[in-house]
C-alpha atoms as a PDB file:
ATOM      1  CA  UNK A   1      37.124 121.589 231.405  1.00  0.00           C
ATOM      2  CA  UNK A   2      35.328 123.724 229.338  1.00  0.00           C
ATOM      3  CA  UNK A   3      31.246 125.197 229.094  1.00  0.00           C
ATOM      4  CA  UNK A   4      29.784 124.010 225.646  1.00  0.00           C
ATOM      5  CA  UNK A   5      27.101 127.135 226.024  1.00  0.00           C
ATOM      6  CA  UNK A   6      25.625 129.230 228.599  1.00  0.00           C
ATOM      7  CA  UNK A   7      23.544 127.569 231.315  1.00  0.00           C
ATOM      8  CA  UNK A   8      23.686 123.695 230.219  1.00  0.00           C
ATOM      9  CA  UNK A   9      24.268 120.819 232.195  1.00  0.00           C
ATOM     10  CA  UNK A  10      27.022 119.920 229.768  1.00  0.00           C
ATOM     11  CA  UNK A  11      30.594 120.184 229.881  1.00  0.00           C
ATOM     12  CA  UNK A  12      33.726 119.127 228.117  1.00  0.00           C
ATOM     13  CA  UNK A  13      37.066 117.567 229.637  1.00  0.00           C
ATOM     14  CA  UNK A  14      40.084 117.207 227.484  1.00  0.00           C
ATOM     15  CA  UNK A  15      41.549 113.727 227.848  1.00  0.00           C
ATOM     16  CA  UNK A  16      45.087 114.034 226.798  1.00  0.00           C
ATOM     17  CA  UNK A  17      43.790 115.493 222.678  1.00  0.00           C
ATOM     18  CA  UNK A  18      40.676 114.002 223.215  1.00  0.00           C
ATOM     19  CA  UNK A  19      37.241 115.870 224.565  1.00  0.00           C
ATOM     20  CA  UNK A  20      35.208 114.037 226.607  1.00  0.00           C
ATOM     21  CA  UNK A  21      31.657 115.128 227.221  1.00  0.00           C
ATOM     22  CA  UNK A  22      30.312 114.813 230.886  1.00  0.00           C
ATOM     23  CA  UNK A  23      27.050 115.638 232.601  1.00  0.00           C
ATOM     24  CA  UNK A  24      26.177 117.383 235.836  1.00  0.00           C
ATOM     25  CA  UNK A  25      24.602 114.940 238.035  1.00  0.00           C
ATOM     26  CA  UNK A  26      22.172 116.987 240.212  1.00  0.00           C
ATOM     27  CA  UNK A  27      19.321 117.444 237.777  1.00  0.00           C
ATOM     28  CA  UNK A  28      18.847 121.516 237.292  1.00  0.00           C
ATOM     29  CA  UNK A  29      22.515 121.967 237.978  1.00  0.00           C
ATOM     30  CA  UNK A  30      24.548 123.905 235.085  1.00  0.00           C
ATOM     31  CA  UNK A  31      27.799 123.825 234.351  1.00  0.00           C
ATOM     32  CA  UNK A  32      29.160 126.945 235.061  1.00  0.00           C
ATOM     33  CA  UNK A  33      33.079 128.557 236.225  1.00  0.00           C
ATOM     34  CA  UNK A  34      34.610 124.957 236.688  1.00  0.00           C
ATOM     35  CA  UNK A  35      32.238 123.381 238.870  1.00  0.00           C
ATOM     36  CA  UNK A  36      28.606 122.292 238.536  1.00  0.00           C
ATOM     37  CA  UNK A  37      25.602 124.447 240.493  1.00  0.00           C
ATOM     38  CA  UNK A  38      21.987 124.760 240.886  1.00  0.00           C
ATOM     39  CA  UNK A  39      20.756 126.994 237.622  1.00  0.00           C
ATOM     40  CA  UNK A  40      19.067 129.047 240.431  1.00  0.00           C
ATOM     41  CA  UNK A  41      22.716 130.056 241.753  1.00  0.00           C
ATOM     42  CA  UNK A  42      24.563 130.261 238.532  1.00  0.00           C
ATOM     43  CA  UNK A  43      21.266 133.060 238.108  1.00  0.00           C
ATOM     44  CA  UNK A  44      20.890 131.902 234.982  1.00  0.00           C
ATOM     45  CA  UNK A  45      17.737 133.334 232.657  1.00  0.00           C
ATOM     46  CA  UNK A  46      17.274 131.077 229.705  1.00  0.00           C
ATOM     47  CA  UNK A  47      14.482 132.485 228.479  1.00  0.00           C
ATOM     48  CA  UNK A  48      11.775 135.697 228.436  1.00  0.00           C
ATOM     49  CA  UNK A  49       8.789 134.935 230.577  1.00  0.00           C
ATOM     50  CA  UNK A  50       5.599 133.767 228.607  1.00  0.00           C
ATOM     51  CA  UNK A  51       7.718 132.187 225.653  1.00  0.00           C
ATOM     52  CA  UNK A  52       7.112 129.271 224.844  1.00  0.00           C
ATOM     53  CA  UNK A  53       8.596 126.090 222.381  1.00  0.00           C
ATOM     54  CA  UNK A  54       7.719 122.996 221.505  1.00  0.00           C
ATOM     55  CA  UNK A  55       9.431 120.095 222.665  1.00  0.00           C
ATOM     56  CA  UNK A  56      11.870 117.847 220.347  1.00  0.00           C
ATOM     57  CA  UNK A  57      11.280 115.048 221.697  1.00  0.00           C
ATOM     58  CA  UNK A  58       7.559 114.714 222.156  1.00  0.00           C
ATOM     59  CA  UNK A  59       4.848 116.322 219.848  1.00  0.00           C
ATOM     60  CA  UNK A  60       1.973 116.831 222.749  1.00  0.00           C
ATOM     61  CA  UNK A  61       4.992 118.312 225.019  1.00  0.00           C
ATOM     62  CA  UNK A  62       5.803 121.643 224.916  1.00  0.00           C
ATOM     63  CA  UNK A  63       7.806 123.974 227.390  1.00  0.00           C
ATOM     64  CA  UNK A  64       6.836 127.471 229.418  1.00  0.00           C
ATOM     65  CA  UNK A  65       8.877 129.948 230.534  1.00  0.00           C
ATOM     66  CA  UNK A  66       8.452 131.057 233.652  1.00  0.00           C
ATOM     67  CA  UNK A  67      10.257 132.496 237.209  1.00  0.00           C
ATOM     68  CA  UNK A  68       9.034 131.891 240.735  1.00  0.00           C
ATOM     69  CA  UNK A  69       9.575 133.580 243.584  1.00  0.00           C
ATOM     70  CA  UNK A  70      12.245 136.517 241.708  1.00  0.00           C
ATOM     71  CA  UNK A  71      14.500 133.536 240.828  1.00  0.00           C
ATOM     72  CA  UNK A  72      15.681 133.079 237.087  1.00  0.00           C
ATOM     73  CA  UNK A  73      13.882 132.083 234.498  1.00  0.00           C
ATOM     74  CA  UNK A  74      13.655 128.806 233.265  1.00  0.00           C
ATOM     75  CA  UNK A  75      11.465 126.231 230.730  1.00  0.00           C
ATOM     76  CA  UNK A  76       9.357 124.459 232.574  1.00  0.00           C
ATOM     77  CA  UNK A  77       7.293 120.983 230.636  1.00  0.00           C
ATOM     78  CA  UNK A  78       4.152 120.628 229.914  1.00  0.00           C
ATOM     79  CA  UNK A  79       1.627 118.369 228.179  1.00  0.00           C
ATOM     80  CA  UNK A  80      -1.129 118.933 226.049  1.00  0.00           C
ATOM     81  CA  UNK A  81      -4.027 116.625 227.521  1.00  0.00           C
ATOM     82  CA  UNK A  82      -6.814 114.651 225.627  1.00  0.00           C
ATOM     83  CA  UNK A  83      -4.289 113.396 222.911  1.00  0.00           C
ATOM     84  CA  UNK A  84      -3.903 116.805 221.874  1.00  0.00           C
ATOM     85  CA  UNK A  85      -0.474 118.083 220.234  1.00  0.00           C
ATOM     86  CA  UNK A  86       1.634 121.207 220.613  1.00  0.00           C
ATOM     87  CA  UNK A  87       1.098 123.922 217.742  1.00  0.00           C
ATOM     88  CA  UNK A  88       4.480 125.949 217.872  1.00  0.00           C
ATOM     89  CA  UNK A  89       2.928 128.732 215.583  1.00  0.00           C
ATOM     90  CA  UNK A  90      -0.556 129.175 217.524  1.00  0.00           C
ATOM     91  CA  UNK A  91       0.955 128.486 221.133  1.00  0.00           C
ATOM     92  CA  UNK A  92      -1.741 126.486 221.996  1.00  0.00           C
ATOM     93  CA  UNK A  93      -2.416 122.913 222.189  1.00  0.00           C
ATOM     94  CA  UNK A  94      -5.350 121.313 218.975  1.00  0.00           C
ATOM     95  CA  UNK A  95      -6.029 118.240 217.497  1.00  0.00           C
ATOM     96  CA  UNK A  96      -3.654 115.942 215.611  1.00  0.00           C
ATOM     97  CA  UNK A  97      -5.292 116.920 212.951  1.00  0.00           C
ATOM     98  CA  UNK A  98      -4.794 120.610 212.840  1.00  0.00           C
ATOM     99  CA  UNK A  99      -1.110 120.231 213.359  1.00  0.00           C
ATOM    100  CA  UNK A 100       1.344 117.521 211.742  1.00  0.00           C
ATOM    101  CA  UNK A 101       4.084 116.510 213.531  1.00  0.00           C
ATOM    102  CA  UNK A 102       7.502 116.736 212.230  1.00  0.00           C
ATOM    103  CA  UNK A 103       9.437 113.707 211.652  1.00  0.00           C
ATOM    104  CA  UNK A 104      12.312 113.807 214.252  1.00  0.00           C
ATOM    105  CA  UNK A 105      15.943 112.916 212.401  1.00  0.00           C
ATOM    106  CA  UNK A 106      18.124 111.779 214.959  1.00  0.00           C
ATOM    107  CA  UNK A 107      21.418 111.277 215.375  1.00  0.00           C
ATOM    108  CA  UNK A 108      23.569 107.651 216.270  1.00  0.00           C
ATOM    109  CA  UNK A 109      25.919 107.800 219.002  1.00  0.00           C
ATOM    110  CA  UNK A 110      29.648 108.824 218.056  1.00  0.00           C
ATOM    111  CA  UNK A 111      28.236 110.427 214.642  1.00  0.00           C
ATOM    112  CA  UNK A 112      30.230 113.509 213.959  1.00  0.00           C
ATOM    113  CA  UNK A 113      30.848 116.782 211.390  1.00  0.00           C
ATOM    114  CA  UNK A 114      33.212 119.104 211.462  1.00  0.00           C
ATOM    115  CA  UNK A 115      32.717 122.930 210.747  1.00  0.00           C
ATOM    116  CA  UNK A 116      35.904 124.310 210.471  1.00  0.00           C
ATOM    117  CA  UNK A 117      39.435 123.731 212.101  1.00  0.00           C
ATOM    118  CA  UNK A 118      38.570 122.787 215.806  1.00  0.00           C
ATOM    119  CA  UNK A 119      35.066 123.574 215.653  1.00  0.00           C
ATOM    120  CA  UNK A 120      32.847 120.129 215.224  1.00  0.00           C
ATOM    121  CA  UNK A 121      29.499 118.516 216.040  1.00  0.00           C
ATOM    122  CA  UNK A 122      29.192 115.338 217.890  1.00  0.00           C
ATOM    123  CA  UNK A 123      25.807 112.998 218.541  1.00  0.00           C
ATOM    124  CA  UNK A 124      25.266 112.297 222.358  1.00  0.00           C
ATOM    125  CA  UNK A 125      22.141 110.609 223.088  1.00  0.00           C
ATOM    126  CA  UNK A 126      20.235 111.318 219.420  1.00  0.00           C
ATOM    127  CA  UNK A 127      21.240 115.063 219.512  1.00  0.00           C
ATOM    128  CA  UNK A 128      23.896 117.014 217.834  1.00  0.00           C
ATOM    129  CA  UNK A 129      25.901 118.919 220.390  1.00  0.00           C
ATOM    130  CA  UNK A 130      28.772 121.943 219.527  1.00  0.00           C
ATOM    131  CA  UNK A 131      32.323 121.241 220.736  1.00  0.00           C
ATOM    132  CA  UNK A 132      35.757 122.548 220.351  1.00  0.00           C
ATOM    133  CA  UNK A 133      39.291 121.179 219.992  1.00  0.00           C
ATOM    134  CA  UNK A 134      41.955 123.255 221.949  1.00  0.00           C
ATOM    135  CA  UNK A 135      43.678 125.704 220.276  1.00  0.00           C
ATOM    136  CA  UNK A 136      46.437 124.497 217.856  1.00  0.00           C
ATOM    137  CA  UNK A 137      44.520 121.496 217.173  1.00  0.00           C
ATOM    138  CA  UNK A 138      41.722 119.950 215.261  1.00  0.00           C
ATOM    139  CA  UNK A 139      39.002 117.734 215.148  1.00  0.00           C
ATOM    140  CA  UNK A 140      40.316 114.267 213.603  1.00  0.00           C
ATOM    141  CA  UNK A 141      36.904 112.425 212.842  1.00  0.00           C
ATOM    142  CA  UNK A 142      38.497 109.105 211.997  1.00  0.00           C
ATOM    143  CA  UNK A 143      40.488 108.548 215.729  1.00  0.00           C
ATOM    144  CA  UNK A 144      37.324 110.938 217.092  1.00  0.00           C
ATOM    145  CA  UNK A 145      40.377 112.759 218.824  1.00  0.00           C
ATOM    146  CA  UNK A 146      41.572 116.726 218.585  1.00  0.00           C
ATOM    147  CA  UNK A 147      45.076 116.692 216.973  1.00  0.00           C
ATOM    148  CA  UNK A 148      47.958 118.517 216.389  1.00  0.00           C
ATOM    149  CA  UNK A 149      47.547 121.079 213.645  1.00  0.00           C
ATOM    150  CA  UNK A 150      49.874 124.448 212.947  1.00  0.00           C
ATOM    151  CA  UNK A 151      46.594 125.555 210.995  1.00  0.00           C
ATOM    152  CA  UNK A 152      44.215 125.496 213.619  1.00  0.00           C
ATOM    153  CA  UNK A 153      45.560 128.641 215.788  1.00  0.00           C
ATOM    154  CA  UNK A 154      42.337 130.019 217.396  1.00  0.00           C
ATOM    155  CA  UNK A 155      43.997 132.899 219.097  1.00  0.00           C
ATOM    156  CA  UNK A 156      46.508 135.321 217.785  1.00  0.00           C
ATOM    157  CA  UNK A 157      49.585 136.602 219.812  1.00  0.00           C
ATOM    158  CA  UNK A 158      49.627 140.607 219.656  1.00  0.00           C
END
C-alpha cells in the first residue's frame, strides 16, 4: 500500500503489477503509515488558517480554513447564500454576474496519461489523481497495469 499525497483519504494497493486505488471509509480519516485514521490523529494541517479556495465542484461553494479547539487545520465548506457565487480573487461571495464561472472539464472513469516511466495520472470519479508504478516498472496504459521495465529504475543502488 502506498500514500498518493500527504493527508488524503486515498491510497494505492498493488495487485500483483497492477495499482488499485482504495478509499478510507470513515469520512475525515486519512491515509496515513499503513492504516487509515482520523485527520485529527494523523495531526495533519492542510492548510494556513483564514485561506480560503473555491470549490471544483460547485461555483457558490467555497472552502475555509480553520482549527478548533488546538486541533489541525482543515477546509471546512461553505455556501454562498441568495444564489450568490464564490469569487476566488476577492474572497467573498457576489452576484453571478460579477463573477463567471469556469467551465469544469472532467475526466471519464479509467482515462489515463502518463508522465514519465512509472509516474501516471488516472481519472477516479471525474478527477485526475497522481499514481506510481513500483520501481522497475511502468505504467502500461493499454492493459491499465504497471509492467516490467529495466528502464524504469526509480532508485539507484550506491
Amino acid at each position: 500500500m502506498s500514500a498518493i499525497g500527504d493527508c488524503l483519504p486515498q491510497f494505492l494497493f498493488c495487485n500483483g503489477m497492477r495499482p488499485q486505488l482504495f478509499q478510507c471509509h470513515r469520512p475525515g480519516d486519512v491515509f496515513k503509515d499503513g492504516e487509515c485514521v482520523p485527520a485529527d490523529v494523523a495531526k495533519c494541517n492542510v492548510c494556513q488558517p483564514g485561506e480560503m479556495k473555491r470549490s471544483t465542484d460547485k461555483c457558490e461553494q467555497f472552502y475555509f480554513c480553520e482549527s478548533k479547539d488546538n486541533s489541525p487545520t482543515v477546509w471546512r465548506q461553505y455556501m454562498c447564500t441568495s444564489g450568490q457565487v464564490f469569487h476566488p480573487q476577492r474572497q467573498e461571495c457576489v452576484s453571478p454576474s460579477e463573477f463567471q464561472c469556469p467551465v469544469k472539464t472532467q475526466c471519464q472513469d479509467g482515462d489515463y496519461y502518463s508522465v514519465e516511466c512509472g509516474d501516471f495520472f488516472l481519472c477516479v470519479q471525474g478527477k485526475y489523481i497522481i499514481a506510481k508504478c513500483p520501481d522497475w516498472t511502468q505504467w502500461k496504459g493499454e492493459e491499465k497495469r504497471c509492467v516490467y521495465s529495466d528502464k524504469c529504475r526509480r532508485f539507484k543502488a550506491n
